[in-house]
N, C-alpha and C. Protein backbone atom coordinates (compact mmCIF):
# COMPACT_ATOMS: atom_id res chain seq x y z
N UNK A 1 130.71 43.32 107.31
CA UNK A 1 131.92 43.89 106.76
C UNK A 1 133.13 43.57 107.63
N UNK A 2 132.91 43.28 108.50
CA UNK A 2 134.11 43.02 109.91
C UNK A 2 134.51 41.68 109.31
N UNK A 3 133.89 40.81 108.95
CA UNK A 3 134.06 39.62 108.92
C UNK A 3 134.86 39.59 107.71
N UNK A 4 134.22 40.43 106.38
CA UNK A 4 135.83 40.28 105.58
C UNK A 4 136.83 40.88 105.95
N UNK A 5 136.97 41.92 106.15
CA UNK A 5 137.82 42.50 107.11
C UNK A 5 139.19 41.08 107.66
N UNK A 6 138.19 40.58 108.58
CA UNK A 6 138.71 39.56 109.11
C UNK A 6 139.33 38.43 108.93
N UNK A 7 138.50 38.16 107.64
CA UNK A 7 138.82 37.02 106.58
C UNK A 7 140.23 37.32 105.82
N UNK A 8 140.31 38.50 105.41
CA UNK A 8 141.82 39.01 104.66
C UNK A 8 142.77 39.34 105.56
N UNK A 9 142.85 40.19 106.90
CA UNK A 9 143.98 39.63 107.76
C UNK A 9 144.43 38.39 108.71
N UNK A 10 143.41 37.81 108.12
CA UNK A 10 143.62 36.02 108.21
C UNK A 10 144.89 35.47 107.06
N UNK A 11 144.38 35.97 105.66
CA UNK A 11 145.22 35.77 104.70
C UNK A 11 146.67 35.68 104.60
N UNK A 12 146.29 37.52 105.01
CA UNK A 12 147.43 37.90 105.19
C UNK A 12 148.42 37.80 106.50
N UNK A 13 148.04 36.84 107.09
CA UNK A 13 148.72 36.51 108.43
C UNK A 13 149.20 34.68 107.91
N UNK A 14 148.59 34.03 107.22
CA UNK A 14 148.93 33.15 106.69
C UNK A 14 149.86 32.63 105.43
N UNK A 15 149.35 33.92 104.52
CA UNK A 15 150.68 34.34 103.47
C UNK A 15 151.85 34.40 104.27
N UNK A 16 152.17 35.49 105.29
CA UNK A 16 153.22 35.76 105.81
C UNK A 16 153.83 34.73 106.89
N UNK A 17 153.29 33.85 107.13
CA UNK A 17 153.68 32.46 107.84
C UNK A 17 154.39 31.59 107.12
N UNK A 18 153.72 31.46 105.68
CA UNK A 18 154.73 30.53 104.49
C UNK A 18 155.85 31.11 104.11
N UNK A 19 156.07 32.44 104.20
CA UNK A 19 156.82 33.26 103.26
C UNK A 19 158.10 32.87 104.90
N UNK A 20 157.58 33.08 105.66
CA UNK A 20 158.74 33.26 107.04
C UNK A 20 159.20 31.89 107.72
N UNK A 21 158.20 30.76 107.40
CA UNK A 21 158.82 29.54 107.39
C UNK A 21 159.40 28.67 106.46
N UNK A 22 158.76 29.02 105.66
CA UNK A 22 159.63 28.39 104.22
C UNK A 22 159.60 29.28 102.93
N UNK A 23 160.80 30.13 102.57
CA UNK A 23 160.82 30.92 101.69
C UNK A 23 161.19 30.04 100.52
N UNK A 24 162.08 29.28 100.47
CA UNK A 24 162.67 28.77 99.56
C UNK A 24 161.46 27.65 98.83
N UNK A 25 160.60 26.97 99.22
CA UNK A 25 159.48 26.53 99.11
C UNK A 25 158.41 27.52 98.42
N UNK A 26 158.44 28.26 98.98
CA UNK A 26 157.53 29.92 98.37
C UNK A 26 157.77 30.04 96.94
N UNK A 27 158.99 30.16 97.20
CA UNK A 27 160.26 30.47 95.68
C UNK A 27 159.82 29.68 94.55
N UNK A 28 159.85 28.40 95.20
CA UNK A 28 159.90 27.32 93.91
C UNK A 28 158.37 27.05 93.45
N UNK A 29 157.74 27.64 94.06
CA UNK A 29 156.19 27.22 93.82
C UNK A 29 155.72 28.67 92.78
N UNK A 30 156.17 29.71 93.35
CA UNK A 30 156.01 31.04 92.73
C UNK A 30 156.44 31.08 91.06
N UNK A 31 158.16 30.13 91.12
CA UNK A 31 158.28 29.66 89.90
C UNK A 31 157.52 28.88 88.98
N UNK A 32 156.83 28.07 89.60
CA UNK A 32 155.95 26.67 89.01
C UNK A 32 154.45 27.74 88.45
N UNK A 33 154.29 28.47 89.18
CA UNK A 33 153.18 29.17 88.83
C UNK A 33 153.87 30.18 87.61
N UNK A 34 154.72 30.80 87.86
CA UNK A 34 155.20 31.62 86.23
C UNK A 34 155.14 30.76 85.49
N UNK A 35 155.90 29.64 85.25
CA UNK A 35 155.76 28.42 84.28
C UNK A 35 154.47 28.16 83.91
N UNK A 36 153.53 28.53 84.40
CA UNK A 36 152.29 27.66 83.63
C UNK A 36 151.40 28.62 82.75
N UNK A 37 150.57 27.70 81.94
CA UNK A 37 150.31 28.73 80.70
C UNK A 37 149.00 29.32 81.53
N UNK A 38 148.57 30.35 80.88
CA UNK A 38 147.38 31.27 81.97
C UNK A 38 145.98 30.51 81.66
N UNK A 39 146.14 29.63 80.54
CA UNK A 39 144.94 29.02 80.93
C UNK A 39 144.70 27.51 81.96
N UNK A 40 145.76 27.16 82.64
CA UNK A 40 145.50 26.14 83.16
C UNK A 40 145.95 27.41 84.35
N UNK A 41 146.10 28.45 84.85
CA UNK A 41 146.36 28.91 85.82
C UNK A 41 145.21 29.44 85.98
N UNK A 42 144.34 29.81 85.46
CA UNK A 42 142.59 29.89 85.24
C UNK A 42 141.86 29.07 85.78
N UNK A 43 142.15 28.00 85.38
CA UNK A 43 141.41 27.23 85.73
C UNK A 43 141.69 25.91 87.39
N UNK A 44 142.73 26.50 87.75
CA UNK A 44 143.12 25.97 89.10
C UNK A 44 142.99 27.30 90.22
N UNK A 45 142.83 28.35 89.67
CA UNK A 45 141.81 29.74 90.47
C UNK A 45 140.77 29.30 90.03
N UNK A 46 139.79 28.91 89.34
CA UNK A 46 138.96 29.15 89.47
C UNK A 46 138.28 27.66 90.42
N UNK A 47 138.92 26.56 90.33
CA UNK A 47 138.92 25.40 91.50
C UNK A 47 139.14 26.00 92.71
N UNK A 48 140.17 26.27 93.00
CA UNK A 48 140.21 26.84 94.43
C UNK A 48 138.97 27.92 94.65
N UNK A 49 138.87 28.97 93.97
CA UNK A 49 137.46 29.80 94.20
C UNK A 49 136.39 28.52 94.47
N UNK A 50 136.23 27.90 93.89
CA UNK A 50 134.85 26.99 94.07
C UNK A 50 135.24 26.48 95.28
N UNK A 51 136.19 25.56 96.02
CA UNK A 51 136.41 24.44 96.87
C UNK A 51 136.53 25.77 98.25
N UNK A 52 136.77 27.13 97.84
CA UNK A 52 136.75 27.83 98.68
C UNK A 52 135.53 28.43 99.57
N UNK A 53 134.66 28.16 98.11
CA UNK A 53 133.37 28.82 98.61
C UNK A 53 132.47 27.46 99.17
N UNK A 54 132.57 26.47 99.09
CA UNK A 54 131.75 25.30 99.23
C UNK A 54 132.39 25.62 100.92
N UNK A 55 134.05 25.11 101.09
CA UNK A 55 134.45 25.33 102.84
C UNK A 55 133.43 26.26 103.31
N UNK A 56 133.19 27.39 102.56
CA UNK A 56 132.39 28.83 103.21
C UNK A 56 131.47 28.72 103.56
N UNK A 57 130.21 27.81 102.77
CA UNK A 57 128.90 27.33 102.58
C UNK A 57 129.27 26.08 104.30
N UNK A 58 130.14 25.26 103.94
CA UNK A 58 129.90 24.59 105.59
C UNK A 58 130.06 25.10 106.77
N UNK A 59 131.16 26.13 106.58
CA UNK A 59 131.78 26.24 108.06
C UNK A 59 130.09 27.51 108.74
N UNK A 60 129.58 28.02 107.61
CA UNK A 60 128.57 29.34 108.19
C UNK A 60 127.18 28.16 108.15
N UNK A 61 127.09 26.75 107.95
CA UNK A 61 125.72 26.46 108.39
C UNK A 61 125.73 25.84 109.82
């Protein structure tokens, strides 16, 4: 449990790194994501979930 724990104020220490070095970048990407229809926004979460969990599967063997 520590380890997610750990894993999400990782996140959230990395969210807040983009947001404080490049907001305006943040901005325009945040826009690009309202713009898109929810099914191709589905399906690029659900890529990242996969490419996320495969990193997960290497970095713990």
């Amino acid at each position: 449990m520590t380890d997610l724990w750990s894993a999400l104020c990782l996140v959230a220490v990395l969210e807040g790194l983009l947001l404080f070095a490049m907001p305006d970048a943040w901005r325009r990407a945040a826009e690009q994501l309202h713009a898109m229809p929810n099914g191709k926004l589905r399906a690029v979460g659900a890529l990242v979930v996969a490419i996320g969990l495969a990193a997960l599967v290497l970095v713990r063997m």
